[in-house]
Protein backbone atom coordinates (compact mmCIF):
# COMPACT_ATOMS: atom_id res chain seq x y z
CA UNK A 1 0.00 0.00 0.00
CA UNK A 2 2.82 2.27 0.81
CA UNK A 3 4.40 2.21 -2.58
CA UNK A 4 1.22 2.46 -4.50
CA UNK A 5 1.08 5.59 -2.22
CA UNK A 6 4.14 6.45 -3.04
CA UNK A 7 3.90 6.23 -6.66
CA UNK A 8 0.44 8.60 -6.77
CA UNK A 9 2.20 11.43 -4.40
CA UNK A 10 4.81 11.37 -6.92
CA UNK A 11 2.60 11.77 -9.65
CA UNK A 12 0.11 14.11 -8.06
CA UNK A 13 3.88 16.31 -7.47
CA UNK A 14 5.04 16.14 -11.06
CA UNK A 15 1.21 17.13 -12.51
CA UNK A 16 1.36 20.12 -9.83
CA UNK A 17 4.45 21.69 -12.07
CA UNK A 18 2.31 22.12 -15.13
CA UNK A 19 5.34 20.26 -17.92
CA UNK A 20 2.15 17.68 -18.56
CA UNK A 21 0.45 20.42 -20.01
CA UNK A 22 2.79 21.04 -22.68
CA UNK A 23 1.61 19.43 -25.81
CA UNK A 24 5.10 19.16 -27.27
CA UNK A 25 6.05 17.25 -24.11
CA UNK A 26 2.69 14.93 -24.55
CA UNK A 27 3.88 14.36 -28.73
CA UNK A 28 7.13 13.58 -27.44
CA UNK A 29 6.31 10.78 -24.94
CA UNK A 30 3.75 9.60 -27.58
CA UNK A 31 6.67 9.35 -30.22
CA UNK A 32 9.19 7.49 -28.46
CA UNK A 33 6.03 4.95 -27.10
CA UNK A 34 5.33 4.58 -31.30
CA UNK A 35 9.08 3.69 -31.60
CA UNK A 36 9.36 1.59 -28.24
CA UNK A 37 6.01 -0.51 -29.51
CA UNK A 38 7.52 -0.67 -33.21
CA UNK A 39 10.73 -2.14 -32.27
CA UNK A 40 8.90 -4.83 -29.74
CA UNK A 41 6.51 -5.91 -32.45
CA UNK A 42 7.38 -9.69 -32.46
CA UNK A 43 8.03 -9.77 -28.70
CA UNK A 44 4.18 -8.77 -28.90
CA UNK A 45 2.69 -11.35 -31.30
CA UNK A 46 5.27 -14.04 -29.11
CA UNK A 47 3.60 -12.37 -25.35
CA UNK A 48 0.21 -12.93 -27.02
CA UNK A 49 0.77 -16.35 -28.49
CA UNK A 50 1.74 -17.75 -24.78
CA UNK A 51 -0.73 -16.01 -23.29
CA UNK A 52 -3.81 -17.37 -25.60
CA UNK A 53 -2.88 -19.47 -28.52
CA UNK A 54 -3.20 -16.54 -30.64
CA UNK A 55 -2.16 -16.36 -34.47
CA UNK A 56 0.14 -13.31 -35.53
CA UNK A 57 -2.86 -12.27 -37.64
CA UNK A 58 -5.20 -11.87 -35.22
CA UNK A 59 -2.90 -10.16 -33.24
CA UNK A 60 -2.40 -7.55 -35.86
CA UNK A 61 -6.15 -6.99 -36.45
CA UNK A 62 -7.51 -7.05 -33.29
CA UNK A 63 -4.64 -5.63 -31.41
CA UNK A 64 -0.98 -4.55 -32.26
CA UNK A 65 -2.46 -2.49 -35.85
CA UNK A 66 -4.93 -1.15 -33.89
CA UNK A 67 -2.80 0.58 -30.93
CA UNK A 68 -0.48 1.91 -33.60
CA UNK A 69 -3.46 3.43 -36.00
CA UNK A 70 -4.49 5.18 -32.60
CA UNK A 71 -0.96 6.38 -31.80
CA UNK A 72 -0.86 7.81 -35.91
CA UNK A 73 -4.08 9.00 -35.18
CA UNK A 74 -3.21 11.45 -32.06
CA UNK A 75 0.25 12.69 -33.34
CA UNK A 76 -1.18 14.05 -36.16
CA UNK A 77 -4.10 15.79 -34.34
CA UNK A 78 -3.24 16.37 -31.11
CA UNK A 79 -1.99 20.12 -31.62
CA UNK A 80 -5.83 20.53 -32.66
CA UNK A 81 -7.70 19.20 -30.28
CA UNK A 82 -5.74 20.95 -27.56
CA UNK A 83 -6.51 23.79 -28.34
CA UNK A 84 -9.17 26.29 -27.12
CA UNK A 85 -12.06 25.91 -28.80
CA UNK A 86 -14.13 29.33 -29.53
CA UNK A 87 -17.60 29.11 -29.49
CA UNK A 88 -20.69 31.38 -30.14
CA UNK A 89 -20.89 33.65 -27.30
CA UNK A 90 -24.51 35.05 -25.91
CA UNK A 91 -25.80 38.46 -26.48
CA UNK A 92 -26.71 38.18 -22.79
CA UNK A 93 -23.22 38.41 -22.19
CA UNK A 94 -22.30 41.01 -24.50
CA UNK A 95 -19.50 42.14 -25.37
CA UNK A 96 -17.45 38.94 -24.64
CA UNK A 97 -15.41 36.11 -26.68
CA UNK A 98 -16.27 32.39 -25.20
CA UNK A 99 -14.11 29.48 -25.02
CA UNK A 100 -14.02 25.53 -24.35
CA UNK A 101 -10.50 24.37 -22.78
CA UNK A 102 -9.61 21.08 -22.62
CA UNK A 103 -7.74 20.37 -19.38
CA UNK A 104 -6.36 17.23 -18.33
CA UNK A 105 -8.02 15.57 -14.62
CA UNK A 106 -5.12 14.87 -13.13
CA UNK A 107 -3.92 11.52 -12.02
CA UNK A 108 -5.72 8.91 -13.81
CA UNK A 109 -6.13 4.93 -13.10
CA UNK A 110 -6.62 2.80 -16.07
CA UNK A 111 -7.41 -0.98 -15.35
CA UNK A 112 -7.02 -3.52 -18.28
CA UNK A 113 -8.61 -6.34 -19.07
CA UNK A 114 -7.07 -9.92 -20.12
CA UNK A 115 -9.14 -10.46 -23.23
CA UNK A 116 -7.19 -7.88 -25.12
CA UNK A 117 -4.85 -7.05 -23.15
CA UNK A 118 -2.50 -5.36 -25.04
CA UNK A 119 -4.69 -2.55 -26.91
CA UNK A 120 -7.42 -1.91 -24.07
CA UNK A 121 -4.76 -1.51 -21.77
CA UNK A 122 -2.30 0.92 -24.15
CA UNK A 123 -5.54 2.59 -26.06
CA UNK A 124 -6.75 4.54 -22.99
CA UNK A 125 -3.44 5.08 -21.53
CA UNK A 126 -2.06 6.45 -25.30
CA UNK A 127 -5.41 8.81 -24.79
CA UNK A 128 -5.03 9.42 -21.13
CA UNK A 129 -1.20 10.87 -21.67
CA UNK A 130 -2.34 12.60 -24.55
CA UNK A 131 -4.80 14.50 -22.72
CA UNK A 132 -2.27 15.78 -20.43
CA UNK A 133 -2.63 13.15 -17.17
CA UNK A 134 -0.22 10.96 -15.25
CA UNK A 135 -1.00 7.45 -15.56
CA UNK A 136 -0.93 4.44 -13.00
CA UNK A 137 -1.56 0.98 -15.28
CA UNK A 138 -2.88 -1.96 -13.75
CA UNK A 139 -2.80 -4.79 -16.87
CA UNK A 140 -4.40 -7.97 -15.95
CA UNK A 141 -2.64 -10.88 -14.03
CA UNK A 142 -4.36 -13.13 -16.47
CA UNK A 143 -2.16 -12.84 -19.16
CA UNK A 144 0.80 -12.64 -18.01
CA UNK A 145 3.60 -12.36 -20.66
CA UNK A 146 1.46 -9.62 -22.17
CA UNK A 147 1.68 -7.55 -18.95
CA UNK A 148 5.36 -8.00 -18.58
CA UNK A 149 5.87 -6.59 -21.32
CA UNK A 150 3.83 -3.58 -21.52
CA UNK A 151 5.03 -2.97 -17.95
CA UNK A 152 8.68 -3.34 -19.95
CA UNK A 153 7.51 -0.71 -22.54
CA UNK A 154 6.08 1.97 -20.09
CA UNK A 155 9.26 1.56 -18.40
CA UNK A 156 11.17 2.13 -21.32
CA UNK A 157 9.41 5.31 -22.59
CA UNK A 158 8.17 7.15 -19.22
CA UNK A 159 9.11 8.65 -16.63
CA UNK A 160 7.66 6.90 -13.48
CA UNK A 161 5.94 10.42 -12.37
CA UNK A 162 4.14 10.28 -15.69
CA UNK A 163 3.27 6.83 -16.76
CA UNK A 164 3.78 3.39 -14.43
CA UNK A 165 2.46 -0.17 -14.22
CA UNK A 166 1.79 -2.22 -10.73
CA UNK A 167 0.89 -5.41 -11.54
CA UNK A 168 -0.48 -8.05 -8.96
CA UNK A 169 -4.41 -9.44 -8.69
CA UNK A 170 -6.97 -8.29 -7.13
CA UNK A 171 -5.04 -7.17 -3.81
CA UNK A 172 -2.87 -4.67 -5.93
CA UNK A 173 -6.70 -3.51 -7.67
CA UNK A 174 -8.42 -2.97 -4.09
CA UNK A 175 -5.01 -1.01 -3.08
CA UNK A 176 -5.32 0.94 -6.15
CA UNK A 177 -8.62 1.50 -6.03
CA UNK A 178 -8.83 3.09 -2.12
CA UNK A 179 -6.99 5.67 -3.57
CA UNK A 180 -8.08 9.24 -4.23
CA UNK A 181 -7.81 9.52 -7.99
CA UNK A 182 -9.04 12.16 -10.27
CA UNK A 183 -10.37 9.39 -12.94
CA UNK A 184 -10.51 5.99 -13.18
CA UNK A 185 -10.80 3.71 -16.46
CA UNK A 186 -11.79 0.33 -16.10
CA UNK A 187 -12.80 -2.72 -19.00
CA UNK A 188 -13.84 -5.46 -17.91
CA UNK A 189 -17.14 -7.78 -16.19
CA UNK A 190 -19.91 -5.76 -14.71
CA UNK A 191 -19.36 -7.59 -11.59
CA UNK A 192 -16.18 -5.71 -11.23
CA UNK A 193 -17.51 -2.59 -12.51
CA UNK A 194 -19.93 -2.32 -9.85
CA UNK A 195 -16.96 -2.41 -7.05
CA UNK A 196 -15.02 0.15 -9.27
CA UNK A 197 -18.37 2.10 -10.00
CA UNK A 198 -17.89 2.10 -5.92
CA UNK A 199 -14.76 3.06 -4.76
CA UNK A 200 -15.21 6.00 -6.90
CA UNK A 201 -18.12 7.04 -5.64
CA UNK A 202 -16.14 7.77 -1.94
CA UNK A 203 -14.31 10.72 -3.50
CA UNK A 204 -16.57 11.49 -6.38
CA UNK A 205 -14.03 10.46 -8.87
CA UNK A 206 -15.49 10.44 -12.35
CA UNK A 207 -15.23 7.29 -14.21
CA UNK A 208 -15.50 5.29 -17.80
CA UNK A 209 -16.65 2.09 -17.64
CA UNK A 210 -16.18 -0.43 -20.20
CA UNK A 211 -18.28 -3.51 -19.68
CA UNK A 212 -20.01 -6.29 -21.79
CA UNK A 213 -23.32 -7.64 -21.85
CA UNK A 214 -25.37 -10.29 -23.95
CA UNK A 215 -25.06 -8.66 -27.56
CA UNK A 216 -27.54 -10.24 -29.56
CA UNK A 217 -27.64 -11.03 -33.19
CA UNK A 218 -30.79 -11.07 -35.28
CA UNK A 219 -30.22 -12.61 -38.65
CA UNK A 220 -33.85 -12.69 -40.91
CA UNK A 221 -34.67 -14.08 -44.33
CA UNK A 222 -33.55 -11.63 -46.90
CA UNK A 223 -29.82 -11.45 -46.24
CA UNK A 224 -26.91 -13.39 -48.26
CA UNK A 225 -26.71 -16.57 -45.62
CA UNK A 226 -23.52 -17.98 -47.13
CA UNK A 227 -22.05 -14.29 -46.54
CA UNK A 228 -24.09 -13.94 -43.29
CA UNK A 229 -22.29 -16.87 -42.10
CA UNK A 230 -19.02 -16.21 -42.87
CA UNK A 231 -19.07 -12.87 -41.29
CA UNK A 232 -20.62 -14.83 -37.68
CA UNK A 233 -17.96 -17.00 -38.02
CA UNK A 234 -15.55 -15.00 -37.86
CA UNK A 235 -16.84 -12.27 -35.69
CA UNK A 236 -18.02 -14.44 -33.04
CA UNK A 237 -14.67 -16.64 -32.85
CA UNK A 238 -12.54 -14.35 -33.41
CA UNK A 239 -10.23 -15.05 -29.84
CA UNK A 240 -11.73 -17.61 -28.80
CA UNK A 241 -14.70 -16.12 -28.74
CA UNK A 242 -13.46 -14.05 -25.48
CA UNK A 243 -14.80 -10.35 -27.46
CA UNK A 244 -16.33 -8.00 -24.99
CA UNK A 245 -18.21 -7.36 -28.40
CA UNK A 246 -18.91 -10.41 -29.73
CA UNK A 247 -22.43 -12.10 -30.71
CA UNK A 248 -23.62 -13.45 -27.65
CA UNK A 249 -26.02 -15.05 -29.26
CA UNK A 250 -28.18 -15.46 -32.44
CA UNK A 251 -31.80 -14.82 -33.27
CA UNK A 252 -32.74 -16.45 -36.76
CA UNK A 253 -36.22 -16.04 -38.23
CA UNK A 254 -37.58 -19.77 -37.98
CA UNK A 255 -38.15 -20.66 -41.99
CA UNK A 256 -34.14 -20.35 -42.62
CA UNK A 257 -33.14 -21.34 -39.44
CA UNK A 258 -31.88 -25.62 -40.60
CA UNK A 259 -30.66 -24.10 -43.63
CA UNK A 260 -28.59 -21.50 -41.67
CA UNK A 261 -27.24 -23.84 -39.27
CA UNK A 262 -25.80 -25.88 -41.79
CA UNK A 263 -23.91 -22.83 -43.87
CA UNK A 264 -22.74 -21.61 -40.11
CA UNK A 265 -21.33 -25.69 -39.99
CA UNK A 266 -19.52 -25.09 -42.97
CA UNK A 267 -17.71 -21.74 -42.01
CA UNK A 268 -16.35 -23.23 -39.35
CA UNK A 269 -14.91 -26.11 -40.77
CA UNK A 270 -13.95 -23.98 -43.57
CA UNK A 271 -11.84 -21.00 -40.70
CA UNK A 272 -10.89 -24.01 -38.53
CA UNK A 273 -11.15 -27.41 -40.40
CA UNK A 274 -12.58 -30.57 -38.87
CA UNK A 275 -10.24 -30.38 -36.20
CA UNK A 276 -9.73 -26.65 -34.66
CA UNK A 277 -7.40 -27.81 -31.98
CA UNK A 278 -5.35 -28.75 -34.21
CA UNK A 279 -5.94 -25.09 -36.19
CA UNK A 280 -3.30 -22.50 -35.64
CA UNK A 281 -5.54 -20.03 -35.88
CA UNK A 282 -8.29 -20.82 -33.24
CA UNK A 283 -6.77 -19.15 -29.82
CA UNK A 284 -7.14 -20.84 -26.50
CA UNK A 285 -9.24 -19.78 -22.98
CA UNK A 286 -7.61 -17.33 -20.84
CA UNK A 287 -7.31 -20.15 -18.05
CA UNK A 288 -8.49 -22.71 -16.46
CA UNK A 289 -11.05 -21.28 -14.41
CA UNK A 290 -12.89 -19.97 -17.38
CA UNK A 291 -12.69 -23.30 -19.39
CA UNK A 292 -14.57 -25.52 -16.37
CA UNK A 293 -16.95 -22.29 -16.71
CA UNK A 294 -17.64 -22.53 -20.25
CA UNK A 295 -17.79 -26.38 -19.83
CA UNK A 296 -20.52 -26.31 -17.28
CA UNK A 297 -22.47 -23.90 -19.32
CA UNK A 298 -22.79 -26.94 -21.97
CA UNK A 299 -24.44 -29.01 -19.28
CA UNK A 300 -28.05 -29.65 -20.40
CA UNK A 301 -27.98 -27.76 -23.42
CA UNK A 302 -28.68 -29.19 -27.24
CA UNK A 303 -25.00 -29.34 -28.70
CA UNK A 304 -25.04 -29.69 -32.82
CA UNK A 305 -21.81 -28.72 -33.37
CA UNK A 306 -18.98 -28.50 -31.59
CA UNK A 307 -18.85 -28.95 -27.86
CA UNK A 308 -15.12 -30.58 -27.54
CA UNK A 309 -13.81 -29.88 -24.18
CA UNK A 310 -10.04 -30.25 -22.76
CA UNK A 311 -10.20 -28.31 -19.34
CA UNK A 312 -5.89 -29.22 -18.93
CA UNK A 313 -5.08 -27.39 -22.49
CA UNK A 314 -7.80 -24.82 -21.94
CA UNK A 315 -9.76 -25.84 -25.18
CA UNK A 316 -13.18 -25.49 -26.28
CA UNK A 317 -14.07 -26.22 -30.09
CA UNK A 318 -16.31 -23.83 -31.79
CA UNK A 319 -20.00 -24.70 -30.89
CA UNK A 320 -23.14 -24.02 -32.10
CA UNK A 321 -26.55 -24.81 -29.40
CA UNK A 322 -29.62 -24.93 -30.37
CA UNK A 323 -32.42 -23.31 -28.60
CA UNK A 324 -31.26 -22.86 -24.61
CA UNK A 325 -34.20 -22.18 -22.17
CA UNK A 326 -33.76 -18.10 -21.58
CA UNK A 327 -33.08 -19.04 -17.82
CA UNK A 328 -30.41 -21.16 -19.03
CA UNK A 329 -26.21 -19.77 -17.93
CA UNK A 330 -26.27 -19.59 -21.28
CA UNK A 331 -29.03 -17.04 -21.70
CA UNK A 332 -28.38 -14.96 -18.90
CA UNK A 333 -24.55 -14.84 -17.97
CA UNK A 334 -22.21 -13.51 -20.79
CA UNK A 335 -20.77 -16.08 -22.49
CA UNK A 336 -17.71 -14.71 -23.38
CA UNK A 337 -16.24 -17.97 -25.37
CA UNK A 338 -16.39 -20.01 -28.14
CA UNK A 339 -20.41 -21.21 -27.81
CA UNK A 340 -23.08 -19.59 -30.10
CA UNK A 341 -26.72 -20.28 -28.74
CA UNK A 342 -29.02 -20.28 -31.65
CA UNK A 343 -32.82 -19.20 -30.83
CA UNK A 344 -35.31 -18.51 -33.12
CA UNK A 345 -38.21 -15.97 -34.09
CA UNK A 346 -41.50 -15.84 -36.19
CA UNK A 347 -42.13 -12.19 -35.29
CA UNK A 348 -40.91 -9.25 -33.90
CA UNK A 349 -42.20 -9.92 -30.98
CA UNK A 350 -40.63 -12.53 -29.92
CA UNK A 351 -37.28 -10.80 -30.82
CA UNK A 352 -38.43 -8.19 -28.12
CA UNK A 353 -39.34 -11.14 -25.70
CA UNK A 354 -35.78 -12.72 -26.49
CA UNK A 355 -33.61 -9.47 -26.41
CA UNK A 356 -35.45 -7.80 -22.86
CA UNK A 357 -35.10 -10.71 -21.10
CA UNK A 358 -31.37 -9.20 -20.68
CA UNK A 359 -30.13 -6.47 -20.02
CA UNK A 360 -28.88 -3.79 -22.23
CA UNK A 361 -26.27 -5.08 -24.13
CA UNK A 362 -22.63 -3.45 -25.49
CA UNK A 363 -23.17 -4.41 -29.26
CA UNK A 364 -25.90 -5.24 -31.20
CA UNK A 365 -26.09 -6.40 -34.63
CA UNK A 366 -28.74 -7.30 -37.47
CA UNK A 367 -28.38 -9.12 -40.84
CA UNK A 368 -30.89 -7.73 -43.35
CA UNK A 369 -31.83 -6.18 -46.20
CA UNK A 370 -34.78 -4.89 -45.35
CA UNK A 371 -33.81 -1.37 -44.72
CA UNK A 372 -37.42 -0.51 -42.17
CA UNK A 373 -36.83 -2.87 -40.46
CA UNK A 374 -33.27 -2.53 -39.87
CA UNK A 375 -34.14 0.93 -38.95
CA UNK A 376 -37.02 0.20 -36.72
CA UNK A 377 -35.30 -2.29 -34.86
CA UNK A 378 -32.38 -0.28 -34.26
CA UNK A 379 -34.47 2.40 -32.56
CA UNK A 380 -36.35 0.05 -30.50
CA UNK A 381 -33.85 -1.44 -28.60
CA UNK A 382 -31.13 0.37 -26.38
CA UNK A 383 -27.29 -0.72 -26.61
CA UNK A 384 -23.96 0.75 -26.50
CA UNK A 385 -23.17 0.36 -30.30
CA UNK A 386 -23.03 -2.18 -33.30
CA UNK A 387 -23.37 -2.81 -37.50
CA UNK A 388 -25.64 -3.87 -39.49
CA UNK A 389 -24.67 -6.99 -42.04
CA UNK A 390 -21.09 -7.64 -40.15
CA UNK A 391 -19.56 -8.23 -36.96
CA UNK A 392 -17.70 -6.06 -34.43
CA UNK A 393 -16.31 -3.65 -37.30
CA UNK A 394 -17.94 -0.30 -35.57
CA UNK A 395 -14.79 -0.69 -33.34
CA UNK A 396 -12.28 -0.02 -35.99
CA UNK A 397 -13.87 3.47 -36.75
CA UNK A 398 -11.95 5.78 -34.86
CA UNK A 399 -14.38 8.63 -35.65
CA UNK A 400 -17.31 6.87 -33.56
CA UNK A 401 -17.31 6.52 -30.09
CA UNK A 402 -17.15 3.66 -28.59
CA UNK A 403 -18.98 2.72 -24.96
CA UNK A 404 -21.84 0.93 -23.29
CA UNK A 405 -25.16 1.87 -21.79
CA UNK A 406 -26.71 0.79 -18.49
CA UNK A 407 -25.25 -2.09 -16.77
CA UNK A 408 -23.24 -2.36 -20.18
CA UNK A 409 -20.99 0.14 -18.92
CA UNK A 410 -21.01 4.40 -19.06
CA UNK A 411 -18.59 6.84 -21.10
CA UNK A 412 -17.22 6.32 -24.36
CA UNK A 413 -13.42 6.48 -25.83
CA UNK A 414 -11.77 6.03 -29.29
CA UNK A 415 -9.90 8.45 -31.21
CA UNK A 416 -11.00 12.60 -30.75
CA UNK A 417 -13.95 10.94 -28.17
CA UNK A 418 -10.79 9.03 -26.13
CA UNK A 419 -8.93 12.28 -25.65
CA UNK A 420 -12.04 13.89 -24.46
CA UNK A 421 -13.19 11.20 -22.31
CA UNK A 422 -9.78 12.00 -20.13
CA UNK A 423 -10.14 15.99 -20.56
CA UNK A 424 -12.45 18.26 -18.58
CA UNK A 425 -14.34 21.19 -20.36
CA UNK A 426 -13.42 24.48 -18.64
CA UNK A 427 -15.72 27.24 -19.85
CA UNK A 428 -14.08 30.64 -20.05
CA UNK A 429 -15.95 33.72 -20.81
CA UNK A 430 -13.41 36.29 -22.07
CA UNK A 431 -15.55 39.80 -20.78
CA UNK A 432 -15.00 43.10 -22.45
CA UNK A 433 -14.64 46.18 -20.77
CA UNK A 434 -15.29 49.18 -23.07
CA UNK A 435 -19.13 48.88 -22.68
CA UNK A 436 -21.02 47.87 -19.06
CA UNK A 437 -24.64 47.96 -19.56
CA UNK A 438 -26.18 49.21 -16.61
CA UNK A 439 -29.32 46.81 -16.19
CA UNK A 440 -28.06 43.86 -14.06
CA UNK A 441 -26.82 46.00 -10.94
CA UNK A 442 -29.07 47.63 -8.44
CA UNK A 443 -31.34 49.11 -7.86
CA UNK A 444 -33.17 47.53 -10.47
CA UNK A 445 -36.89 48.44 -10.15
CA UNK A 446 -39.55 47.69 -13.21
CA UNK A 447 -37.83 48.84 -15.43
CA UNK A 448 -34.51 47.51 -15.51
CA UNK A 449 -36.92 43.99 -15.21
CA UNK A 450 -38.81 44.66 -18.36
CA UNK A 451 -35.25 45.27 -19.86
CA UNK A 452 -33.85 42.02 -18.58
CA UNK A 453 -37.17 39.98 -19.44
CA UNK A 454 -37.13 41.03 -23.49
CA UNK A 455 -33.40 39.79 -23.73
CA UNK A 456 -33.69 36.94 -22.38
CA UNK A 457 -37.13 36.44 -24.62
CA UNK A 458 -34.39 38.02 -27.82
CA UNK A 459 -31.38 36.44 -26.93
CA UNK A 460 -31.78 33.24 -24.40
């Protein structure tokens, strides 16, 4: 406790003398992280293939690519959003010039997760420095190799009073998080969330949350199934399955339904053939723990595909169920793996019955080519974000935010929207002094009312 203590005085000391405010300083920290990241980009793809099984491509895709085109993305426009933004000022006011600054909190906690560990632990911290903060890392104990090296990198690049890691379990999180921080940033399980959501709440420290959820999938008659399938496929195994994002499940009107199941069948064999274990491209479960999880949740259930279990090598085979009971674990606890429930609908109704029987999920997607009721559907329901015809792609757009809603987690990051998730608006009103209208001061009487009432009727 006394070193985490240590290492926040420290930071709170070197944020007091203002050099974190200096954008050149921020591009130059952000440089030489580019540089340090470049030159460790096989030590990466090696830390992620011990830590999950996972192929160099997917490693490139769904993290390394990613945390550099995010990097690219805030040298180049960093200079611009620092600066004070001028907006429209009120004729109330009059005569004045009105500003937005963008200020950094302070000292900032970002926890990572262990599904991705390496870009949703650097993407917030990349945006976190940016914005002007010190940063304490926590990566997850999970993955081990991955956080050794990132805590390697930071070391590399930062100064400990601007940018450190601690890593431990959950001890080293509950000493963290009985600190006094000016914002935290957690991804992960709303169960932890909720004791984040809490420790923050003793010193009012704002907070992003970036949680899951069951994100459904509704798939109806007029799409391209052979497509359709593909795109599942991939999207839903894509790590394992272990995608905060991922389709938690699908929803497939009831006439296509066999004929879908099949062409799903076939897209797996075709990403994984007839024996994924075997595949070098089909990762592995975090650990142990979460493999006898997954393995229980196949207890009782219909399995038509799949279902291979080896709890010692921390393998489950892609599987497809069909039709769980909504009270099922696999209807109402994330699954967060390699299993794809398969449900069914005649009408839209029963997609409403199916999809508020949870609660609001991260991602949401729909395969269809009816455009009304693509559009209808996606103002009916409530979720954090998602695509229509593909999977999980609305992540790689820098230019939309990216966040949850309700027990799916609060705040949003990526891009311009990351660097103003870790930035507080200061409003400035910039007053002139060669005029000073007379009606606001007293005595003020009926007149100087009827004065004040018309412009704020005019100019309000």
């Amino acid at each position: 406790m006394s070193n985490i203590h240590n290492i926040l005085s420290k930071q709170k000391a070197f944020f007091s003398t203002q050099k974190t405010k200096d954008v050149t300083y921020r591009l130059e920290l952000l440089k030489a992280l580019k540089s340090e990241i470049l030159s460790k980009e096989k030590a990466i793809y090696k830390a992620l293939k011990e830590d999950f099984n996972k192929s160099e491509f997917e490693s490139f895709i769904s993290e390394f690519g990613l945390v550099v085109s995010e990097l690219n993305l805030v040298i180049k426009n960093l200079k611009k959003w620092a600066k004070p933004k001028r907006v429209k000022a009120s004729l109330l006011t009059f005569p004045s010039k009105d500003y937005i600054y963008k200020n950094p909190y302070g000292n900032v906690l970002v926890i990572g997760p262990w599904n991705y560990p390496f870009l949703l632990t650097m993407e917030p911290l990349i945006m976190a420095v940016a914005s002007g903060n010190t940063v304490v890392l926590k990566p997850s104990e999970l993955t081990q190799k991955t956080s050794s090296l990132i805590a390697e990198i930071i070391a590399n690049v930062f100064p400990k009073e601007v940018a450190t890691v601690c890593q431990g379990d959950k001890d080293i999180s509950t000493q963290l998080l009985a600190q006094k921080w000016d914002y935290i940033f957690f991804t992960g399980s709303a169960k932890v969330g909720t004791i984040v959501a809490k420790a923050a709440a003793k010193y009012l420290t704002p907070i992003t949350l970036e949680l899951g959820g069951k994100s459904p999938c509704i798939v109806d008659d007029t799409t391209d199934l052979k497509l359709t399938a593909r795109r599942i496929v991939w999207g839903k195994f894509l790590n394992g399955g272990q995608t905060c994002i991922a389709a938690d499940y699908l929803i497939v009107k009831k006439n296509i339904k066999e004929v879908f199941i099949e062409m799903l069948k076939k897209e797996i064999i075709r990403a994984y053939g007839n024996n994924p274990k075997r595949s070098k491209d089909f990762p592995r479960i975090i650990d142990k723990k979460n493999t006898e999880r997954l393995a229980k949740a196949l207890n009782n259930v219909d399995v038509i595909f799949g279902g291979e279990i080896d709890i010692e090598n921390k393998y489950i085979a892609p599987t497809l169920v069909d039709s769980p009971n909504l009270d099922s674990q696999l209807m109402t606890d994330e699954i967060f793996g390699p299993i794809l429930p398969i449900l069914h609908y005649k009408t839209e109704k029963d997609i409403e019955n199916i999809i508020w029987n949870s609660e609001k999920p991260l991602a949401f997607y729909i395969f269809s080519k009816n455009i009304s009721f693509v559009e209808n559907t996606l103002k009916k329901f409530e979720f954090g974000g998602g695509a229509v015809n593909d999977l999980l792609i609305h992540f790689g757009n820098p230019k939309l935010p990216f966040g949850g809603v309700g027990s799916s987690g609060m705040g949003t990051y990526h891009g311009k929207h990351g660097f103003n998730t870790f930035s507080h608006e200061k409003s400035i009103v910039k007053r002139g002094t060669w005029i000073d209208p007379p009606a606001r001061y007293a005595p003020y009487g009926f007149k100087k009312l009827n004065i004040i009432k018309k412009l704020f009727k005019w100019f309000g």
